[in-house]
Protein backbone atom coordinates (compact mmCIF):
# COMPACT_ATOMS: atom_id res chain seq x y z
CA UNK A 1 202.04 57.55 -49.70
CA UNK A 2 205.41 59.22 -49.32
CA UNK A 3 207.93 56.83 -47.04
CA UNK A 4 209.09 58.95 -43.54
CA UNK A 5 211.88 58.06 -41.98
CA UNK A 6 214.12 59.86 -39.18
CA UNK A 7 217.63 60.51 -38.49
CA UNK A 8 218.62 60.79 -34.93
CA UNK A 9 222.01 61.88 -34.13
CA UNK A 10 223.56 62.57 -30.81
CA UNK A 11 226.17 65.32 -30.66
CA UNK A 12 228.67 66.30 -27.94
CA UNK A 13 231.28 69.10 -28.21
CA UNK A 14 230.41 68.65 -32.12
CA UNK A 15 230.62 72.05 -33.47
CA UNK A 16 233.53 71.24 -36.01
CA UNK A 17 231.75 68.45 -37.89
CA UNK A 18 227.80 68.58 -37.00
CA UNK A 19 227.64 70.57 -40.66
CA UNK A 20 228.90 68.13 -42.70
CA UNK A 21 226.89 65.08 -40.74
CA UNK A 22 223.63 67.04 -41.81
CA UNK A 23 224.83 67.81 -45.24
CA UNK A 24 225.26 64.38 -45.91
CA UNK A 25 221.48 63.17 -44.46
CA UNK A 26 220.66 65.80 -47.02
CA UNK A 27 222.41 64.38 -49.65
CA UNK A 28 221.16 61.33 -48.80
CA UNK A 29 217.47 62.51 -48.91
CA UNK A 30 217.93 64.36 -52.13
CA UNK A 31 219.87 60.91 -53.67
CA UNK A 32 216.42 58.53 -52.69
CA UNK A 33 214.12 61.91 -54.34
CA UNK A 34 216.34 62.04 -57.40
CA UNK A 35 215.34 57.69 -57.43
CA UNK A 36 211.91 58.53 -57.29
CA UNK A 37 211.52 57.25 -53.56
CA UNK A 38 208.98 60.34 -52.08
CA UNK A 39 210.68 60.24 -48.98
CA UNK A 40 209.89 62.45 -45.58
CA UNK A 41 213.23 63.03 -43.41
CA UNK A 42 212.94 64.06 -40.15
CA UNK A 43 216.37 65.54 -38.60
CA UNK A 44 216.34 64.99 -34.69
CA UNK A 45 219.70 66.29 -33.01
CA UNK A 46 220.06 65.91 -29.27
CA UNK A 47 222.48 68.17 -27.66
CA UNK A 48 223.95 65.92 -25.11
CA UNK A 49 225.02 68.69 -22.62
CA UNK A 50 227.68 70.63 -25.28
CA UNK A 51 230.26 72.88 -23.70
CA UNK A 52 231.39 74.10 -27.32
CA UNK A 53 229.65 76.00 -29.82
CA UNK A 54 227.45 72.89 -30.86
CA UNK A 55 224.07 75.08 -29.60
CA UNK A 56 225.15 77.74 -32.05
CA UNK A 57 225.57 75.57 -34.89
CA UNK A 58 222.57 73.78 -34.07
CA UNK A 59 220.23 77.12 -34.17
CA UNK A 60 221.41 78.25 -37.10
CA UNK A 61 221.10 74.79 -39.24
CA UNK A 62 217.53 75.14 -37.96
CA UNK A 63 217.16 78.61 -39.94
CA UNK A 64 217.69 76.50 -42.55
CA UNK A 65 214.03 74.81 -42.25
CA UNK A 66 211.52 77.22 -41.38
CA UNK A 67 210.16 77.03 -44.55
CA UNK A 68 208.20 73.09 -44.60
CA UNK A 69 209.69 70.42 -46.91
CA UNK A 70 210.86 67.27 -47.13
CA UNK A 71 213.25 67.15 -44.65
CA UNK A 72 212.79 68.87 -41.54
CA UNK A 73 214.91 69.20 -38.41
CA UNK A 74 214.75 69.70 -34.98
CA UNK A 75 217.17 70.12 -32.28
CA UNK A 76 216.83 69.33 -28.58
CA UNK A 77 219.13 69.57 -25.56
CA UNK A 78 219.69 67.60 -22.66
CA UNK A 79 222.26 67.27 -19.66
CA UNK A 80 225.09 65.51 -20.92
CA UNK A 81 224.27 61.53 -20.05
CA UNK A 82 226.20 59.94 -23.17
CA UNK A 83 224.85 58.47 -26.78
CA UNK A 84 222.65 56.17 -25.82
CA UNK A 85 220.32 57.83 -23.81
CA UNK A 86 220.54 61.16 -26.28
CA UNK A 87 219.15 58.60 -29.01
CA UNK A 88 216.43 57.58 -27.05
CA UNK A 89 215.26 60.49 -26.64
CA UNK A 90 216.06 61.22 -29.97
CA UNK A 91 213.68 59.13 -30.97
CA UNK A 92 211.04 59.83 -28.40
CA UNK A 93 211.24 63.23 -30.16
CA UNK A 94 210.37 62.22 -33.67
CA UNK A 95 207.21 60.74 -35.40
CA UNK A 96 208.70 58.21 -38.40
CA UNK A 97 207.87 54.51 -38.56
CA UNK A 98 211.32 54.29 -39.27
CA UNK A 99 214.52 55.22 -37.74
CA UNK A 100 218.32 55.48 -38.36
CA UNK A 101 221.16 56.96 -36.39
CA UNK A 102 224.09 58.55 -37.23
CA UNK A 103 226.64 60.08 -35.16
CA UNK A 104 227.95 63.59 -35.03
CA UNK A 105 231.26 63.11 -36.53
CA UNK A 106 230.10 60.73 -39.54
CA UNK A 107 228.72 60.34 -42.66
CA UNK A 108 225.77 58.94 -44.55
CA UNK A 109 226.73 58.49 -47.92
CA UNK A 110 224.46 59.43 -50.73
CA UNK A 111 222.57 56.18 -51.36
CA UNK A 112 221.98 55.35 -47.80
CA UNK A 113 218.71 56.02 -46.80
CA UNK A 114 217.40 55.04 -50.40
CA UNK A 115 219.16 51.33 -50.05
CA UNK A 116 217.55 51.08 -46.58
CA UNK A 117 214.00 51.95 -47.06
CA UNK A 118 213.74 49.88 -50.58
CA UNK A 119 215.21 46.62 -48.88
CA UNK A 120 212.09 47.48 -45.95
CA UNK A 121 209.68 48.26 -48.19
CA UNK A 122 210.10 45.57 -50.33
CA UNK A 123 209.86 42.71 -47.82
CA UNK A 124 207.72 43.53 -44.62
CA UNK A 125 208.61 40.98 -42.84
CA UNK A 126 211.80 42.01 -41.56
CA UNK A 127 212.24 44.29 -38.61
CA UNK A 128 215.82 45.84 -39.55
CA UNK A 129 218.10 46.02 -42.43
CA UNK A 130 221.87 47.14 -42.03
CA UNK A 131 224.57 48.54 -44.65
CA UNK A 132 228.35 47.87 -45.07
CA UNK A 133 230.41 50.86 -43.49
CA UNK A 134 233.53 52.60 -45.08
CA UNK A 135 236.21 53.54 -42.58
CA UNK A 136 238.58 56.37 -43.28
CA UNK A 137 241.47 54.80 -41.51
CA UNK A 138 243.33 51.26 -42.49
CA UNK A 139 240.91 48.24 -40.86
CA UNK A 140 241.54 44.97 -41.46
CA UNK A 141 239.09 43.33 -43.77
CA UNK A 142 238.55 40.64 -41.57
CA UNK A 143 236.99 42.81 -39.03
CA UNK A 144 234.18 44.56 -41.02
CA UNK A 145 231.12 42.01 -41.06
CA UNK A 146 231.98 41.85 -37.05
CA UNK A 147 232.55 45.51 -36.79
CA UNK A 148 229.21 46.09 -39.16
CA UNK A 149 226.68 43.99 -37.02
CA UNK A 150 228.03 45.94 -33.79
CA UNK A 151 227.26 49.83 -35.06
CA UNK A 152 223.97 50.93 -35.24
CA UNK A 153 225.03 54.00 -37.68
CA UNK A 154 224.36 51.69 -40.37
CA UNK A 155 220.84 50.45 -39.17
CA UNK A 156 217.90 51.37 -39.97
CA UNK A 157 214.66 49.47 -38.24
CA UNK A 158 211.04 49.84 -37.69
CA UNK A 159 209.84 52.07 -34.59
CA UNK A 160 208.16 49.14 -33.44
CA UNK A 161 210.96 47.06 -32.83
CA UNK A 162 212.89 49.84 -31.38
CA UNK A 163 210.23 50.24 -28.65
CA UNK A 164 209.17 46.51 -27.99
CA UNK A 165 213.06 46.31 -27.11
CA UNK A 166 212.93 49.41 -24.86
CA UNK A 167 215.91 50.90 -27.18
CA UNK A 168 219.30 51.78 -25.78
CA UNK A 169 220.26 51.06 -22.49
CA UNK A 170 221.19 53.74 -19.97
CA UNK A 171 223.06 52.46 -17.44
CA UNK A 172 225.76 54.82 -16.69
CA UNK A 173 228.55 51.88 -17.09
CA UNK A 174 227.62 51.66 -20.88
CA UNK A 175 228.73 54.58 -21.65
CA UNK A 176 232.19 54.29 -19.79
CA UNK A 177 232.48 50.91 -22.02
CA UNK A 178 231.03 52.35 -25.62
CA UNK A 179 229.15 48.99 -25.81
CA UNK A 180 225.36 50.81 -26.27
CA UNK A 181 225.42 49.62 -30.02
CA UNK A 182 226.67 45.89 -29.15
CA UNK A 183 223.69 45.70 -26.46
CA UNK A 184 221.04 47.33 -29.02
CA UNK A 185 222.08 44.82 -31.87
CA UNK A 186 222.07 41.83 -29.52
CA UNK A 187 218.40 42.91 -28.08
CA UNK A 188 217.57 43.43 -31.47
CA UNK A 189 218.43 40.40 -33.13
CA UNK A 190 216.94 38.47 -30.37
CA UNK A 191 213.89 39.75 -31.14
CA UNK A 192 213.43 40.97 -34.60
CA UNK A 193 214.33 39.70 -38.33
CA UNK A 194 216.97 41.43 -39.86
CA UNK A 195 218.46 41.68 -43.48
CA UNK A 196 222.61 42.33 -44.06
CA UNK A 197 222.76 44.79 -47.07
CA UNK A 198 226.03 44.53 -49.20
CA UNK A 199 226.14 48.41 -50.39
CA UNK A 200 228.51 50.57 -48.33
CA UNK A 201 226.72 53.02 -47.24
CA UNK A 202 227.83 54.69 -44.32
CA UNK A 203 231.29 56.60 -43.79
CA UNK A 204 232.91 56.40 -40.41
CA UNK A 205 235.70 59.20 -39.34
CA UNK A 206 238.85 58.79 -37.21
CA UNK A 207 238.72 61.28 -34.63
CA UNK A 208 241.29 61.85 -31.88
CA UNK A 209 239.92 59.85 -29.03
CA UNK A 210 236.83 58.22 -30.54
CA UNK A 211 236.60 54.96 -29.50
CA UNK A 212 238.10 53.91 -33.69
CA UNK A 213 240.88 56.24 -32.66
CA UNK A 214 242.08 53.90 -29.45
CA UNK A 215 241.36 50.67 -31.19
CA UNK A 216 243.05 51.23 -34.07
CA UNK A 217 246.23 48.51 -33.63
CA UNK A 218 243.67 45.92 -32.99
CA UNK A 219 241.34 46.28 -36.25
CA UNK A 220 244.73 46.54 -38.11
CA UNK A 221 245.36 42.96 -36.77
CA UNK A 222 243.72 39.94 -38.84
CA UNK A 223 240.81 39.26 -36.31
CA UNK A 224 242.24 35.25 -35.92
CA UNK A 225 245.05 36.98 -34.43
CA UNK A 226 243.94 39.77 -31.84
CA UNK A 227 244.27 37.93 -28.88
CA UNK A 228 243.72 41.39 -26.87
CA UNK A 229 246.22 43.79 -25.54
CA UNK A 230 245.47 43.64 -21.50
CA UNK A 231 243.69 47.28 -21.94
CA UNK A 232 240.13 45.81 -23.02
CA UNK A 233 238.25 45.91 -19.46
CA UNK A 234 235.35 43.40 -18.89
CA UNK A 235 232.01 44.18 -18.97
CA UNK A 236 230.33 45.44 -14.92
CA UNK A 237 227.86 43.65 -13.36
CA UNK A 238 225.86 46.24 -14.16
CA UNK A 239 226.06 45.82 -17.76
CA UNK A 240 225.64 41.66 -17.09
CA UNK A 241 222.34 41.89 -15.69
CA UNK A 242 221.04 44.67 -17.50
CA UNK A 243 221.91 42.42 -21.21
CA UNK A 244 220.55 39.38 -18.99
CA UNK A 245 217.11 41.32 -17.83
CA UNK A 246 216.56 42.57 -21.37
CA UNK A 247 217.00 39.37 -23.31
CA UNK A 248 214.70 37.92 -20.57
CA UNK A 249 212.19 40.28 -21.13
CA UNK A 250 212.62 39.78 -24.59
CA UNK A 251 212.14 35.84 -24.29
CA UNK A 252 208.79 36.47 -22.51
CA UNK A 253 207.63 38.42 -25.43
CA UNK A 254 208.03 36.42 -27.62
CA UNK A 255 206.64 33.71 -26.30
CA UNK A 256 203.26 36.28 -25.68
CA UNK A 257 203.61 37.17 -29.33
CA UNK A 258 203.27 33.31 -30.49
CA UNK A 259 200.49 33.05 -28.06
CA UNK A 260 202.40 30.86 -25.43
């Protein structure tokens, strides 16, 4: 039975570098065929309200696939309401038990999605695996394990546990604070057994303005050392109760799962 997987990616104002994202997931696929994993991809990108010539890019990539294969792709569009709700819907959009995410400005490298459906498939009792990440600026080393288990670009986890946890939240205040991924992971791990991967896997780009881009003196810094810079603002209280109602619900089902 071939293995399906999908790839959601959000894009915004992503013309420049959506190619190369979806190049890569292609690489990636034809890296786990050339292993001989019979893998399905299935491409989802969500146009998260794109005033560039993302659309444009988007239809012609799709020429690409209208002949069937083993990868196909699909492109949707919505108002623009930020990553996390774009990979929701994302994923409400695509059909595989099993799901990664990638952004629009990053890269899977080749033995990605082959190192994360071999770790699944090989022990079903864990809900999620996730990869090391490779950074094209300077970081730190004592920030990546941190940094790596607050990403979800390098995750890749069952559709069931993505829905039990209701997936990303969309709160308009997450967004402002870039902490969707951080609020995913913590649901996730609440609920869910994961496995830590030591393969780098993933490549993550500096971009002018992307959230690496502005915290770039701090993951320069030994992490013992950061003690902040004033400019870090606190999480709302929207964003307090929201991570407080979720791991609640999340507490009640587990204690319906173990029949309590």
């Amino acid at each position: 039975m071939p293995i399906r997987i999908a790839v959601v990616i959000p894009a915004y104002n992503s013309a420049d570098t959506l190619p190369r994202t979806v190049e890569s997931v292609l690489a990636s696929a034809a890296y786990a065929a050339e292993h001989g994993i019979d893998l399905r991809t299935e491409i989802v990108v969500v146009d998260d309200g794109s005033s560039d010539a993302t659309p444009e890019i988007l239809a012609a990539i799709a020429r690409r696939f209208e002949t069937p294969g083993p990868v196909s792709f699909k492109a949707i569009a919505q108002p623009n309401r930020g990553a996390g709700p774009a990979r929701n819907e994302g994923v409400r959009h695509s059909s595989a038990p099993l799901i990664t995410f990638l952004d629009a400005d990053d890269e899977f490298l080749p033995p990605h999605l082959a190192t994360c459906v071999t770790a699944l498939e090989h022990d079903r009792d864990i809900g999620f695996v996730w990869t090391r990440r490779k950074l094209d600026v300077p970081l730190h080393p004592s920030w990546g394990p941190s940094l790596d288990r607050r990403t979800v670009m390098n995750l890749c986890v069952r559709r069931i546990w993505h829905e039990m946890i209701k997936g990303f939240p969309e709160h308009p205040d997450f967004r402002k604070m870039t902490c969707e991924d951080a609020f995913y992971r913590i649901v996730l791990e609440s609920l869910a057994a994961g496995r830590e991967l030591e393969d780098e896997t993933v490549l993550i780009h500096f971009q002018p303005g992307n959230s690496l881009d502005r915290q770039r003196v701090k993951f320069a810094t030994p992490i013992h050392e950061w003690n902040g810079d004033g400019k870090e603002p606190e999480p709302s209280a929207a964003i307090i109760a929201a991570l407080e109602e979720r791991l609640a619900y999340v507490e009640r089902l587990k204690s319906e799962m173990a029949g309590g």
